[in-house]
C-alpha atoms as a PDB file:
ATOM      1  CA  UNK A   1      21.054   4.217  -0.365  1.00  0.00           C
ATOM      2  CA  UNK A   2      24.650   4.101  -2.272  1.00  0.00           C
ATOM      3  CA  UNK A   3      22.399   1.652  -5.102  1.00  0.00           C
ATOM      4  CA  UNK A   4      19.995   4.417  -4.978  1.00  0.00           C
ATOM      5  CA  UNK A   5      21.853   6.607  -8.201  1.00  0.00           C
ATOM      6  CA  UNK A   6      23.030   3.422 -10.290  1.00  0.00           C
ATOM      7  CA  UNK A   7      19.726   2.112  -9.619  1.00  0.00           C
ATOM      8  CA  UNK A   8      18.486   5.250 -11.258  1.00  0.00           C
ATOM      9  CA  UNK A   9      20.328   5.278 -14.097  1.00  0.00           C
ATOM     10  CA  UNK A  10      20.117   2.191 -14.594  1.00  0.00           C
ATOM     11  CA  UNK A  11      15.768   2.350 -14.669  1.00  0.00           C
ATOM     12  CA  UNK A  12      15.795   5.209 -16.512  1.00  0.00           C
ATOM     13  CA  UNK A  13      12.835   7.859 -16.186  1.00  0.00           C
ATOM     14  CA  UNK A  14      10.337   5.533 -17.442  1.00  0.00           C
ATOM     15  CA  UNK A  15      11.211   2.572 -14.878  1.00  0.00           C
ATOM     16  CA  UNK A  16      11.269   4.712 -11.987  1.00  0.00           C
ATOM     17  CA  UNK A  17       7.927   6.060 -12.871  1.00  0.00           C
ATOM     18  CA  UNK A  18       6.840   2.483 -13.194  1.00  0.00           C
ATOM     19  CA  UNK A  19       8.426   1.696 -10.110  1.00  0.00           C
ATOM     20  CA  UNK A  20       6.919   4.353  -8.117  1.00  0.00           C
ATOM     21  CA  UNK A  21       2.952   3.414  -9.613  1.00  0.00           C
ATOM     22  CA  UNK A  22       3.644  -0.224  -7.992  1.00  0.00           C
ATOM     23  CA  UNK A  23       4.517   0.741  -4.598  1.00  0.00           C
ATOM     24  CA  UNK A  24       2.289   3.407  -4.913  1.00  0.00           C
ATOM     25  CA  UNK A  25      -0.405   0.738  -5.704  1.00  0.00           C
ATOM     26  CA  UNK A  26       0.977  -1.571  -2.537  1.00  0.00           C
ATOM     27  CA  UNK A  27       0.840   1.317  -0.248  1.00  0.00           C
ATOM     28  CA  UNK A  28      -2.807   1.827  -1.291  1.00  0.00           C
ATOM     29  CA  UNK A  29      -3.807  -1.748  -1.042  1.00  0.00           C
ATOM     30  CA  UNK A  30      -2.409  -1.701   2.341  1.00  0.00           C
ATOM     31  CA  UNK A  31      -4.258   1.532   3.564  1.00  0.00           C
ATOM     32  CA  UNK A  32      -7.657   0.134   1.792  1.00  0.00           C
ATOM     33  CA  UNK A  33      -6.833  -2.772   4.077  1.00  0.00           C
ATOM     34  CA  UNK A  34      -6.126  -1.053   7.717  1.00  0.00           C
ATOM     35  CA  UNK A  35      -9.432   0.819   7.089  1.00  0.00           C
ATOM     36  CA  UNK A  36     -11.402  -2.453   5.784  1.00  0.00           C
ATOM     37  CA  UNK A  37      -9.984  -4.277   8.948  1.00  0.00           C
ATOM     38  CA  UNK A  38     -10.905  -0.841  11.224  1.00  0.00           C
ATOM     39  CA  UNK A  39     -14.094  -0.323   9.725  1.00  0.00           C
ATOM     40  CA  UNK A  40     -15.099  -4.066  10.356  1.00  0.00           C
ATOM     41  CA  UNK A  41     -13.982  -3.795  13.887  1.00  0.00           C
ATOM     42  CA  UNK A  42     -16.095  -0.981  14.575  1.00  0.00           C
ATOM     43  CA  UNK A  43     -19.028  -2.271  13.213  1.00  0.00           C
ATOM     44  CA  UNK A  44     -18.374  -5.556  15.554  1.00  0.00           C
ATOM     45  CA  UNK A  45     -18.103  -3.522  18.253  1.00  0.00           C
ATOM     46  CA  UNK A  46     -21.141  -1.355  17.968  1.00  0.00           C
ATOM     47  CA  UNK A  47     -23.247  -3.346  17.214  1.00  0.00           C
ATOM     48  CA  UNK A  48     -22.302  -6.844  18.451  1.00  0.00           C
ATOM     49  CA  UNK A  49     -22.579  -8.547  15.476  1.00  0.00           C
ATOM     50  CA  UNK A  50     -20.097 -12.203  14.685  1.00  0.00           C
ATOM     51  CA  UNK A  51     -18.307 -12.018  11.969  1.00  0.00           C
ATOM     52  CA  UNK A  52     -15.712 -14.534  10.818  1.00  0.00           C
END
């Protein structure tokens, strides 16, 4: 947190932005993933199928 206004400055408007787009993009990847893994789970479950 006391980086947080160097780090800023430092970036500049166009490397936050870029900043923010990749951890925007892990945070997606990471929600795509909890409902892949969900999904998969469910469909084990309802229908009793063995998947690796």
């Amino acid at each position: 947190m006391s980086l947080g206004e160097p780090l800023i400055r430092k970036l500049g408007k166009n490397g936050v932005g870029a900043l923010n787009r990749v951890f925007g993009f892990f945070i997606l990847a990471i929600g795509v993933r909890f409902i892949a893994d969900g999904s998969i789970s469910l469909l084990k479950e309802a229908f009793h199928i063995q998947i690796k």
